[in-house]
PDB file of N, CA and C in Angstrom:
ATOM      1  N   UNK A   1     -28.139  24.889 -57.345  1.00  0.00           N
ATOM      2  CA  UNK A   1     -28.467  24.106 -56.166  1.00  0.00           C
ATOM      3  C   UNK A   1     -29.967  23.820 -56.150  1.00  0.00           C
ATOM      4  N   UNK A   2     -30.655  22.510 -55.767  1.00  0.00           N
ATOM      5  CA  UNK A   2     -31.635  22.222 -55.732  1.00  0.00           C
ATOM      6  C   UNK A   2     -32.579  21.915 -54.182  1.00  0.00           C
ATOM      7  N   UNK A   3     -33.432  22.380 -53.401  1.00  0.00           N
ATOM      8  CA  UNK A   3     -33.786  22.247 -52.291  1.00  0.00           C
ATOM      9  C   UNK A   3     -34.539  20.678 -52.514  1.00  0.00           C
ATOM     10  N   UNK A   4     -34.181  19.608 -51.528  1.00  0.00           N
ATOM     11  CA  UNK A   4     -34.644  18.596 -51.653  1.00  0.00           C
ATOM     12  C   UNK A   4     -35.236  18.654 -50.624  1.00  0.00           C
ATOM     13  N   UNK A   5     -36.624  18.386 -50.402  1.00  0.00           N
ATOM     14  CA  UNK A   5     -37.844  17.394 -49.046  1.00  0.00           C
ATOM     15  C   UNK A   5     -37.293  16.205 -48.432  1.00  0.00           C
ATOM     16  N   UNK A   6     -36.708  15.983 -47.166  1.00  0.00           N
ATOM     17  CA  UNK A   6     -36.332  14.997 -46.840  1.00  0.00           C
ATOM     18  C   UNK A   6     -36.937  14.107 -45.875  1.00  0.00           C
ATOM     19  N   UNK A   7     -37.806  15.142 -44.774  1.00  0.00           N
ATOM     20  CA  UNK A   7     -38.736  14.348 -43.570  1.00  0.00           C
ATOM     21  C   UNK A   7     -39.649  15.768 -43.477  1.00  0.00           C
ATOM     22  N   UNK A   8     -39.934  15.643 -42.470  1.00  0.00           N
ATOM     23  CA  UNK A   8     -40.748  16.359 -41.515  1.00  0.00           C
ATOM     24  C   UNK A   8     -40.062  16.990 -40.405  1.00  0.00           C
ATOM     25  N   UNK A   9     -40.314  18.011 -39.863  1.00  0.00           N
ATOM     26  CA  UNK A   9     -39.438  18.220 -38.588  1.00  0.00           C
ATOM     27  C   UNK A   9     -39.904  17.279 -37.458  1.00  0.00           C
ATOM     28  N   UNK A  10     -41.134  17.179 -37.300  1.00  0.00           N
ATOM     29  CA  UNK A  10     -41.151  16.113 -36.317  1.00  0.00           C
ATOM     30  C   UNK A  10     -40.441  15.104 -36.109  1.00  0.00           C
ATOM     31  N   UNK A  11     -39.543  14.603 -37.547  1.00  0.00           N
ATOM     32  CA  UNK A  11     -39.190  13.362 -37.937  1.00  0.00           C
ATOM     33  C   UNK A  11     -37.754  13.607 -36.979  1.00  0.00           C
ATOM     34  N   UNK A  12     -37.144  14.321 -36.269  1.00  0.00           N
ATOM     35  CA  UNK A  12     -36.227  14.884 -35.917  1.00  0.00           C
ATOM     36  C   UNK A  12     -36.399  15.468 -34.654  1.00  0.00           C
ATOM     37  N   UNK A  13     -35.659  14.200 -33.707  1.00  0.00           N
ATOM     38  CA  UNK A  13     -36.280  14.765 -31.782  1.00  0.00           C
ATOM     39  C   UNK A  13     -34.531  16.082 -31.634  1.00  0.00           C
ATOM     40  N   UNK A  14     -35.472  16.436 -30.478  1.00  0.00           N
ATOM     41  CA  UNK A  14     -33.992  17.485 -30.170  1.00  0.00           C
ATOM     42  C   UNK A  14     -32.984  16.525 -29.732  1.00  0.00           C
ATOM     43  N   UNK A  15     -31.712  17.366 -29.727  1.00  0.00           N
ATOM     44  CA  UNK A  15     -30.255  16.730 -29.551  1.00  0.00           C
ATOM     45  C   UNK A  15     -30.572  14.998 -29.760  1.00  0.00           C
ATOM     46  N   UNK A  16     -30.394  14.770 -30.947  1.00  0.00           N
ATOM     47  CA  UNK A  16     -30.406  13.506 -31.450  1.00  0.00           C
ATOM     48  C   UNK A  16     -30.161  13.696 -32.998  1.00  0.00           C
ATOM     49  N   UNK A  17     -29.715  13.103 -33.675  1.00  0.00           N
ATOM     50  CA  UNK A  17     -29.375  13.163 -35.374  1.00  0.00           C
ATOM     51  C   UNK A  17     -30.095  11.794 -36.127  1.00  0.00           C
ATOM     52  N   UNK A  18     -30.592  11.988 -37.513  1.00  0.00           N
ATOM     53  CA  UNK A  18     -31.456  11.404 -38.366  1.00  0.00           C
ATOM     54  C   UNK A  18     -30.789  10.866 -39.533  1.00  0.00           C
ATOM     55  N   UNK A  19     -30.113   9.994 -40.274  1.00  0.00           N
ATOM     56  CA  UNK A  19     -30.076   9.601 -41.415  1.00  0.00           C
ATOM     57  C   UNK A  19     -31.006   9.999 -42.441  1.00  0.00           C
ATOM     58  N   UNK A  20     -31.119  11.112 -43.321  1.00  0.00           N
ATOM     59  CA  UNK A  20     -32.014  11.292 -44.559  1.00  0.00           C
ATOM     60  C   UNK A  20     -31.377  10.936 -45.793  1.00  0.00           C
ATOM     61  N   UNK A  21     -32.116  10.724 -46.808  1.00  0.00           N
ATOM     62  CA  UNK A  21     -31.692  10.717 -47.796  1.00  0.00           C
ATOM     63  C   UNK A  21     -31.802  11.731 -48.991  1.00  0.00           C
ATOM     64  N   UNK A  22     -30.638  12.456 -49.629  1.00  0.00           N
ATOM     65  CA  UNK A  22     -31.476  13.321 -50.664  1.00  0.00           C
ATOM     66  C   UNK A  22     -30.562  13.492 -51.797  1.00  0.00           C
ATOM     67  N   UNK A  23     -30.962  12.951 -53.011  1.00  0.00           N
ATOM     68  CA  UNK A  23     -30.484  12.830 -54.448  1.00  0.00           C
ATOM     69  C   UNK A  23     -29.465  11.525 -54.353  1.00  0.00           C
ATOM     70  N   UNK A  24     -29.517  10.634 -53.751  1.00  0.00           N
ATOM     71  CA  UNK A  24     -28.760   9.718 -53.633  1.00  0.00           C
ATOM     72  C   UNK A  24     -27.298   9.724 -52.908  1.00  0.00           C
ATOM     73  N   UNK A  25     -27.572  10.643 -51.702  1.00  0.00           N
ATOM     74  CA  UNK A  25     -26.669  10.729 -51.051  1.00  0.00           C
ATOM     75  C   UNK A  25     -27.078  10.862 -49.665  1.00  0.00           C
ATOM     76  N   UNK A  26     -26.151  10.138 -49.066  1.00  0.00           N
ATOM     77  CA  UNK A  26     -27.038   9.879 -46.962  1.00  0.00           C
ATOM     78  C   UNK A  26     -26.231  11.189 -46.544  1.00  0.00           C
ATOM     79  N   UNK A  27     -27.200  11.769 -45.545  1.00  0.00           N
ATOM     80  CA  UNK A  27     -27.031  13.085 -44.938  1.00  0.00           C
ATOM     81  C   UNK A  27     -28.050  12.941 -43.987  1.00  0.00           C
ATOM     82  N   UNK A  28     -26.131  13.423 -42.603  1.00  0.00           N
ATOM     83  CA  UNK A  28     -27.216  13.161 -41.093  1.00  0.00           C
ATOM     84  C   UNK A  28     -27.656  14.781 -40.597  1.00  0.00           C
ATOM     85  N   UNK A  29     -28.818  14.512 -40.019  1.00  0.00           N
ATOM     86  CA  UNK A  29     -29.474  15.625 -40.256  1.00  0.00           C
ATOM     87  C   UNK A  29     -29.929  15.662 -38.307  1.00  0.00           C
ATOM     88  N   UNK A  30     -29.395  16.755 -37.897  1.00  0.00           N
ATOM     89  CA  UNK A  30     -29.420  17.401 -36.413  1.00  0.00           C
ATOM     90  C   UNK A  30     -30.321  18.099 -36.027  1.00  0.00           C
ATOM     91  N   UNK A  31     -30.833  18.419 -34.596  1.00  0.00           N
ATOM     92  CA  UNK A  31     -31.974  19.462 -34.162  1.00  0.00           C
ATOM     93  C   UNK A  31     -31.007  19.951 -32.685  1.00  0.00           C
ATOM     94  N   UNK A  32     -30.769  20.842 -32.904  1.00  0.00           N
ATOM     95  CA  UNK A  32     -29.978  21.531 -31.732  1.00  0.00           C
ATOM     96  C   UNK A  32     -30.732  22.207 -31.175  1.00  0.00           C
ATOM     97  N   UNK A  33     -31.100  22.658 -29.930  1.00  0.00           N
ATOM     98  CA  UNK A  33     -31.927  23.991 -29.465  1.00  0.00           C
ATOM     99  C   UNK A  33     -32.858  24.654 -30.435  1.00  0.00           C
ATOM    100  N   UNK A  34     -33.358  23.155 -31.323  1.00  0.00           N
ATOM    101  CA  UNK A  34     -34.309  23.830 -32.143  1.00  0.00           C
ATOM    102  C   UNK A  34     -34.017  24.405 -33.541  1.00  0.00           C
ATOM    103  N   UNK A  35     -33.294  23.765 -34.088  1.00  0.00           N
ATOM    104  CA  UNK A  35     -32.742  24.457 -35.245  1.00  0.00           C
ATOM    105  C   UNK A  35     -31.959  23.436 -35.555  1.00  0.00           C
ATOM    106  N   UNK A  36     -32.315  22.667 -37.361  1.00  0.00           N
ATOM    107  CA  UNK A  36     -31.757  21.785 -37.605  1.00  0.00           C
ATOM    108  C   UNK A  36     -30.446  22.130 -38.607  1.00  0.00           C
ATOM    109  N   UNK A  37     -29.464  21.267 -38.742  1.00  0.00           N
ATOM    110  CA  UNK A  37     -28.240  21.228 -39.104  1.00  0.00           C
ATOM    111  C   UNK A  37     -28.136  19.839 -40.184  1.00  0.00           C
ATOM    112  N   UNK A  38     -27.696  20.171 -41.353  1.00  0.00           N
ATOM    113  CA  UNK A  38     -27.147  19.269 -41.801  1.00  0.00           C
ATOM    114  C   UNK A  38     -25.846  19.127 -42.323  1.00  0.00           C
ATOM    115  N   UNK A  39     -24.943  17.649 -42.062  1.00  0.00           N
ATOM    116  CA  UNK A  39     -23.290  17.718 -42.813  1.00  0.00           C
ATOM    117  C   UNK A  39     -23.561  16.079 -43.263  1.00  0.00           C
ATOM    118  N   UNK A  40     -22.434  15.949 -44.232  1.00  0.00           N
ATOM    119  CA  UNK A  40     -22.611  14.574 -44.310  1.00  0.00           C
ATOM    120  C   UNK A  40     -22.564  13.393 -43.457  1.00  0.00           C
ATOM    121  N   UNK A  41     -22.956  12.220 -44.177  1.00  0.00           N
ATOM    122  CA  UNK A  41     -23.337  11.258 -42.779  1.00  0.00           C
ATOM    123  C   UNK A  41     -21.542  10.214 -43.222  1.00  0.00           C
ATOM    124  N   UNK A  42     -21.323  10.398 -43.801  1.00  0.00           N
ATOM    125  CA  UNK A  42     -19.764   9.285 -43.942  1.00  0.00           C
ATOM    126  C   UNK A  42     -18.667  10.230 -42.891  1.00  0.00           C
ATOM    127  N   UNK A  43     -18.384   9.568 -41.695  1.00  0.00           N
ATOM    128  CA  UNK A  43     -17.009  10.121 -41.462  1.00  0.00           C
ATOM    129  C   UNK A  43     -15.430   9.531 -41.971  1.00  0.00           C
ATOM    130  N   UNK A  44     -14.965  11.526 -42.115  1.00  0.00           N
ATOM    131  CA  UNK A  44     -14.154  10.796 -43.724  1.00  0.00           C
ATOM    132  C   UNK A  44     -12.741   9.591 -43.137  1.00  0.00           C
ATOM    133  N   UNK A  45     -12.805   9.565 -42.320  1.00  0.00           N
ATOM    134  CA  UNK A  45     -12.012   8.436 -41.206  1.00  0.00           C
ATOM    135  C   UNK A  45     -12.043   6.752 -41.819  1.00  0.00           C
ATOM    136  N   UNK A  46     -13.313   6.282 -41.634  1.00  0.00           N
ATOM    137  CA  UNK A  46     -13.698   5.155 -42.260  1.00  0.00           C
ATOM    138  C   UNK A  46     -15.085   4.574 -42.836  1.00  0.00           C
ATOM    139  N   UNK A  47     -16.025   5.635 -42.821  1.00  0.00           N
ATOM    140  CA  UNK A  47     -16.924   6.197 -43.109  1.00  0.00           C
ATOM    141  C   UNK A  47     -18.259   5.851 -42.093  1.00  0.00           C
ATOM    142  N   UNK A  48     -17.626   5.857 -40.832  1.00  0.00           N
ATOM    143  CA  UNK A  48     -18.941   5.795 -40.181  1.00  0.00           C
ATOM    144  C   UNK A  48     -19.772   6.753 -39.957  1.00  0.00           C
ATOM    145  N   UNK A  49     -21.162   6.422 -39.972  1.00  0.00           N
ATOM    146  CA  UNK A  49     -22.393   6.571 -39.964  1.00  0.00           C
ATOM    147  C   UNK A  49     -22.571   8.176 -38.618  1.00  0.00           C
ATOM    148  N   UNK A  50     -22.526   9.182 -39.124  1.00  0.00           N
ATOM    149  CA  UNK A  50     -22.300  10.292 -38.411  1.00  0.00           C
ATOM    150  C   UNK A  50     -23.752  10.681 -37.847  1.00  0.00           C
ATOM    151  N   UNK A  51     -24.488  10.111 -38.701  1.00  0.00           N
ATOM    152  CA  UNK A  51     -26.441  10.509 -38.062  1.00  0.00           C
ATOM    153  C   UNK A  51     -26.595   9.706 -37.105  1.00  0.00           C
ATOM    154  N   UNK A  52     -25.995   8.692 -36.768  1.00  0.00           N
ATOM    155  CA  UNK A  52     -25.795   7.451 -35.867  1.00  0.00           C
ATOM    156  C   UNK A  52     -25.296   8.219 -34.531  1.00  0.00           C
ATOM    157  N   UNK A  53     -24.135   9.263 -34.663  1.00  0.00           N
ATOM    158  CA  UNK A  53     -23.328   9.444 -32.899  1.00  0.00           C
ATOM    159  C   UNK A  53     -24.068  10.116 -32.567  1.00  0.00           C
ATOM    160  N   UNK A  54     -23.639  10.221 -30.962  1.00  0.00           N
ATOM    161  CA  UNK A  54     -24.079  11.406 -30.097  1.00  0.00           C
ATOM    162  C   UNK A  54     -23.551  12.840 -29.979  1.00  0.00           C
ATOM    163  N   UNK A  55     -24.646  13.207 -29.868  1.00  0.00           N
ATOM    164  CA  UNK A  55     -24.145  15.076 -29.287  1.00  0.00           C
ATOM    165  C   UNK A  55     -23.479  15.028 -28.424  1.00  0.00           C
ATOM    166  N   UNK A  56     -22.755  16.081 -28.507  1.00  0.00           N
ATOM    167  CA  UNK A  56     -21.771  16.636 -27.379  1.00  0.00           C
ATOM    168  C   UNK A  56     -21.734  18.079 -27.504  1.00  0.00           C
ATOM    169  N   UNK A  57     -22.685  18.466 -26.285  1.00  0.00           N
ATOM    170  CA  UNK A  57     -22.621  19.947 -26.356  1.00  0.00           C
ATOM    171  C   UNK A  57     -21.137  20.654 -25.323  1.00  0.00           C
ATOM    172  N   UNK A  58     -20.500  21.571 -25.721  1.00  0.00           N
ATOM    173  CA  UNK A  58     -20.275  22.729 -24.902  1.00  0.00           C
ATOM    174  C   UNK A  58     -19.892  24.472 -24.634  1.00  0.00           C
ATOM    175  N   UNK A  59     -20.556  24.717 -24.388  1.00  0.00           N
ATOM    176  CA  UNK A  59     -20.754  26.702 -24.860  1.00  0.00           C
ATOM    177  C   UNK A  59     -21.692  26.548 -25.625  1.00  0.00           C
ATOM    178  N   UNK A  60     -21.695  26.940 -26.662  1.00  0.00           N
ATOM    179  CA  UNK A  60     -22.408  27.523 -27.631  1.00  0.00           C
ATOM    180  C   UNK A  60     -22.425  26.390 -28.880  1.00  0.00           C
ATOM    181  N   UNK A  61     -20.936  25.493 -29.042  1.00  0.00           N
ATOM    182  CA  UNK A  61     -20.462  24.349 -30.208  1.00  0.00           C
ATOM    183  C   UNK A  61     -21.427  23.439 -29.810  1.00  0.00           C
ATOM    184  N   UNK A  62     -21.633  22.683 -30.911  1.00  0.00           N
ATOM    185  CA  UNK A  62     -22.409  20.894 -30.528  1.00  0.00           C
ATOM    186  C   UNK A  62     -21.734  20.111 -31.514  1.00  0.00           C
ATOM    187  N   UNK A  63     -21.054  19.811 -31.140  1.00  0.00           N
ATOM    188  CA  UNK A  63     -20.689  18.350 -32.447  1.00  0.00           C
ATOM    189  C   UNK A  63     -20.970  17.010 -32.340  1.00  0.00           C
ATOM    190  N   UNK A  64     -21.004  16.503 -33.440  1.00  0.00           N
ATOM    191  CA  UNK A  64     -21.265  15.099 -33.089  1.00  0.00           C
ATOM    192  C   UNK A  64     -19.883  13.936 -33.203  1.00  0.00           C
ATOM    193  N   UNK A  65     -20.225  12.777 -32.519  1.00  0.00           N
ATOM    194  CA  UNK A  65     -19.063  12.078 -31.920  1.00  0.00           C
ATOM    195  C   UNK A  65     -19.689  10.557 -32.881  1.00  0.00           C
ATOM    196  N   UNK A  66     -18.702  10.428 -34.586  1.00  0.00           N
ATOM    197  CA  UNK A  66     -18.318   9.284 -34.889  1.00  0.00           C
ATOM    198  C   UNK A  66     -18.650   7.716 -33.746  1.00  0.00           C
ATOM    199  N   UNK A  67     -19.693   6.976 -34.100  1.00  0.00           N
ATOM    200  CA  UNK A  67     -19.975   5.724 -33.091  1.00  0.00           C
ATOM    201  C   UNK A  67     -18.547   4.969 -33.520  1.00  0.00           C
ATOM    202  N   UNK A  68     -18.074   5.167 -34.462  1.00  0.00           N
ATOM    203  CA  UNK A  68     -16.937   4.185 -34.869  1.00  0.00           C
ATOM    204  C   UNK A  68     -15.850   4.343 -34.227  1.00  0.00           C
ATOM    205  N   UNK A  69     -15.100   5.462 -34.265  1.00  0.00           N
ATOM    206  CA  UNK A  69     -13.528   5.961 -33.544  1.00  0.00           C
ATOM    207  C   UNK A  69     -13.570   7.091 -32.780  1.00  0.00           C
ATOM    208  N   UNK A  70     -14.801   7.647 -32.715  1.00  0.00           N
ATOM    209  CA  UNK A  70     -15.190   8.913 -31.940  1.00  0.00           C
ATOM    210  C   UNK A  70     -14.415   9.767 -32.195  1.00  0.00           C
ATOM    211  N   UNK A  71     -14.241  10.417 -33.969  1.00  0.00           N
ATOM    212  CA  UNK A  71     -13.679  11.683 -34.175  1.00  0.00           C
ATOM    213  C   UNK A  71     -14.899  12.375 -33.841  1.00  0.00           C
ATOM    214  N   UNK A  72     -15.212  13.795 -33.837  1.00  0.00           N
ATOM    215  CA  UNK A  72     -15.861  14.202 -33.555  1.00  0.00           C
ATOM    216  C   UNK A  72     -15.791  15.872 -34.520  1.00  0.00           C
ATOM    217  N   UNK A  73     -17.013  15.957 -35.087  1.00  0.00           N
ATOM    218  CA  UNK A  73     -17.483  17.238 -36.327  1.00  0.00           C
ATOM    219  C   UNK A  73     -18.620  17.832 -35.707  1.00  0.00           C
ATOM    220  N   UNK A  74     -18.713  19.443 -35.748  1.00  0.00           N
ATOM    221  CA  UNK A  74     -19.084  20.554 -35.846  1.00  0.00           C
ATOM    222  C   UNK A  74     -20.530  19.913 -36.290  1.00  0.00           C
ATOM    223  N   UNK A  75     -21.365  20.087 -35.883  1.00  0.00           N
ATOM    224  CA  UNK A  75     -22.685  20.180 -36.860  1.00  0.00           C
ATOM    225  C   UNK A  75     -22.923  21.296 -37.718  1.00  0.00           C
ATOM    226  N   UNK A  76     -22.770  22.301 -37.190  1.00  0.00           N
ATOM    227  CA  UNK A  76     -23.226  23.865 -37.833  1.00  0.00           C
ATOM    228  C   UNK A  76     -21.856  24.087 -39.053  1.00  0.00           C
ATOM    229  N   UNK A  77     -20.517  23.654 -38.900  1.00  0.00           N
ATOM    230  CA  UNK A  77     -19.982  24.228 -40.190  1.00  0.00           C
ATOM    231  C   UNK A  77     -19.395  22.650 -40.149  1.00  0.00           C
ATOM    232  N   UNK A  78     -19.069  22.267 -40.066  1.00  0.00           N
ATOM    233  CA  UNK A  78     -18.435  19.976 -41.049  1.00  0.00           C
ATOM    234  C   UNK A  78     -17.497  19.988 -40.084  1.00  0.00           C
ATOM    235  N   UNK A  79     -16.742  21.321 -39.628  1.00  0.00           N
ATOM    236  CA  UNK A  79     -14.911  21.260 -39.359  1.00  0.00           C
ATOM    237  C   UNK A  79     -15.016  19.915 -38.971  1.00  0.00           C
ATOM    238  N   UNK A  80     -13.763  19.486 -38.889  1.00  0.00           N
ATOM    239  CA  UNK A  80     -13.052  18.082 -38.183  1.00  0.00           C
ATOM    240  C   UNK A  80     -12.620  19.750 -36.382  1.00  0.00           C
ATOM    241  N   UNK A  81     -12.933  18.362 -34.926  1.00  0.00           N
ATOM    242  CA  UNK A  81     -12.547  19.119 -33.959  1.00  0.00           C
ATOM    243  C   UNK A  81     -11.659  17.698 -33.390  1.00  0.00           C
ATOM    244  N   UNK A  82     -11.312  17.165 -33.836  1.00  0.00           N
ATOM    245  CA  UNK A  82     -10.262  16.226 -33.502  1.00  0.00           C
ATOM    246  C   UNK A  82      -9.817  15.777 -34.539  1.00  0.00           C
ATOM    247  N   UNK A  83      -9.949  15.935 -35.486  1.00  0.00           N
ATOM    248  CA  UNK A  83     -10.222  14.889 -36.846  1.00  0.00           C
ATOM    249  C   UNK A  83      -9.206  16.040 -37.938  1.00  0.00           C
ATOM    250  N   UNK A  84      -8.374  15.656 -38.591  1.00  0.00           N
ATOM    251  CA  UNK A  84      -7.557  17.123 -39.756  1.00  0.00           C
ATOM    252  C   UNK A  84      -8.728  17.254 -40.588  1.00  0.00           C
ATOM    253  N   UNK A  85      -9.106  16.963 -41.197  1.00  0.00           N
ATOM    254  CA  UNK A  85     -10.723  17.072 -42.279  1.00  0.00           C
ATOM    255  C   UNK A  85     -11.888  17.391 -41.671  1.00  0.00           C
ATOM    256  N   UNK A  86     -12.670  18.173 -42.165  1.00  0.00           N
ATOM    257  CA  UNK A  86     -14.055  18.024 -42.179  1.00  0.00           C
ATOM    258  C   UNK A  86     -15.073  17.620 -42.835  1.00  0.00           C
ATOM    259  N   UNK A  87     -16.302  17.393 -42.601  1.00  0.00           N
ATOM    260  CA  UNK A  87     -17.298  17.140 -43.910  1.00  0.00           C
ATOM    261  C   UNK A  87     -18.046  18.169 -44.092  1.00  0.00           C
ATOM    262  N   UNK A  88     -18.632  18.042 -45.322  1.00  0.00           N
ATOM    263  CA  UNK A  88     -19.616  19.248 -45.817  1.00  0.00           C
ATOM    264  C   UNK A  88     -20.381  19.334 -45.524  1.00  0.00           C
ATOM    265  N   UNK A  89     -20.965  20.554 -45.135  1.00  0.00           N
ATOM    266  CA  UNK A  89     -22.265  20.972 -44.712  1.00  0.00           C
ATOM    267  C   UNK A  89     -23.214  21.592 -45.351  1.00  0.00           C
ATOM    268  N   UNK A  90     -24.654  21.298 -45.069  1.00  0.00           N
ATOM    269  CA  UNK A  90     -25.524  21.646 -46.108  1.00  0.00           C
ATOM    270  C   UNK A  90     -26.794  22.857 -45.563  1.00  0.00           C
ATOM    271  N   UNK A  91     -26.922  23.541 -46.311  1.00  0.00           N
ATOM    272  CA  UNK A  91     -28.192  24.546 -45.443  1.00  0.00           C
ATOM    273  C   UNK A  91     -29.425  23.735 -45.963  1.00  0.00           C
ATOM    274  N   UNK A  92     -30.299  23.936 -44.641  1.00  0.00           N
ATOM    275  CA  UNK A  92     -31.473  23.471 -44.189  1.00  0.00           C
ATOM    276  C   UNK A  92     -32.398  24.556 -43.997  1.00  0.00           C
ATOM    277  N   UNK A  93     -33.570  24.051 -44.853  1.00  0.00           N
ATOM    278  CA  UNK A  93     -34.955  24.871 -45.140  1.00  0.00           C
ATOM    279  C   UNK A  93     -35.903  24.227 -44.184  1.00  0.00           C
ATOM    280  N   UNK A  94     -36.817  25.151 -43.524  1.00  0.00           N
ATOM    281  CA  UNK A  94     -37.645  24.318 -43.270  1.00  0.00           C
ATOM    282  C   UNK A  94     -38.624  25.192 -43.683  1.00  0.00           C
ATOM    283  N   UNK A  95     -39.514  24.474 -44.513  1.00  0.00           N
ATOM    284  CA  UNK A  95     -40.641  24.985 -45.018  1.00  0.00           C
ATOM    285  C   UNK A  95     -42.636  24.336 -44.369  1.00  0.00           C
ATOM    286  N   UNK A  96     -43.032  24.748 -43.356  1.00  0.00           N
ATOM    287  CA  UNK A  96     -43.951  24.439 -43.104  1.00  0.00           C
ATOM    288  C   UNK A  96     -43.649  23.243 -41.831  1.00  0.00           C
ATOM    289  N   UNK A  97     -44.252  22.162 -42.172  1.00  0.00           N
ATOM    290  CA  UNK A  97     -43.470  21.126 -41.362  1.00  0.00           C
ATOM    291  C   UNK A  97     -42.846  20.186 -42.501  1.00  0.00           C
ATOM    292  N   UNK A  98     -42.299  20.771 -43.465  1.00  0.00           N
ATOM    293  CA  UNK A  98     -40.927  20.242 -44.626  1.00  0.00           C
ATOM    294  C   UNK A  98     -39.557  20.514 -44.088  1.00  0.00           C
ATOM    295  N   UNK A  99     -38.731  19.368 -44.153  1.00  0.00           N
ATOM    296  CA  UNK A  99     -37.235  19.998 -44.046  1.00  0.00           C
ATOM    297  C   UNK A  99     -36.889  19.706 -45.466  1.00  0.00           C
ATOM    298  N   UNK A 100     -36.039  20.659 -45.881  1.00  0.00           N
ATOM    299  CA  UNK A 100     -35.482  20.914 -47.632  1.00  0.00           C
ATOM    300  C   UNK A 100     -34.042  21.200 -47.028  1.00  0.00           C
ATOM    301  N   UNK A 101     -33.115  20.264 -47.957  1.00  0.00           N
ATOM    302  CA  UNK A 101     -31.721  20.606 -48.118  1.00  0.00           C
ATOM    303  C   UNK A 101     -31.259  20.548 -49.143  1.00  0.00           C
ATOM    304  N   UNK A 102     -30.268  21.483 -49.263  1.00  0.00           N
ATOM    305  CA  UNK A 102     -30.082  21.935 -50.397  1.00  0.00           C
ATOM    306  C   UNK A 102     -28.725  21.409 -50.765  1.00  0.00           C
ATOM    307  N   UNK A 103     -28.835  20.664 -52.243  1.00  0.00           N
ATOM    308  CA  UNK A 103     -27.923  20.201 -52.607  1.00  0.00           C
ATOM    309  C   UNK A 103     -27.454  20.246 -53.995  1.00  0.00           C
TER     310      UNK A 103
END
């Protein structure tokens, strides 16, 4: 596995998600209560743009909600929470003010 540099944390407001790019693959990239999350950005539905939806917090879960059909995925582990599939999720470094994901 290779840690890739993708932004800055600044580059990344709270409860809101980022489109990055790293090794030629788009990955939406989350800041929850301070602590960023990454899963892929295709939802496996029809591949909309998952760095694109909104949060939806409740308890302790935050997932994000597909702008396309509003399935809706886990940030912290991919699961599908309406959806039979999930997408993959990636651990996130942050090194300094570097975010590194590892892919």
């Amino acid at each position: 596995m290779t840690l890739v540099k993708v932004c800055k944390t600044a580059d990344v407001e709270e409860g809101h998600g980022k489109v990055v790019q790293a090794e030629g693959m788009a990955i939406a990239l989350f800041r929850h209560k301070g602590r960023l999350f990454a899963i892929d950005n295709a939802c496996p539905h029809m591949g909309g743009p998952l760095g694109e939806g909104e949060l939806y917090e409740e308890d302790d879960s935050c997932d994000v909600i597909c702008p396309l059909h509003g399935y809706m995925f886990n940030i912290k582990t991919g699961d599908g929470v309406n959806f039979p599939t999930g997408v993959k999720p990636y651990k996130v470094v942050v090194e300094g003010d570097d975010v590194l994901i590892e892919v």
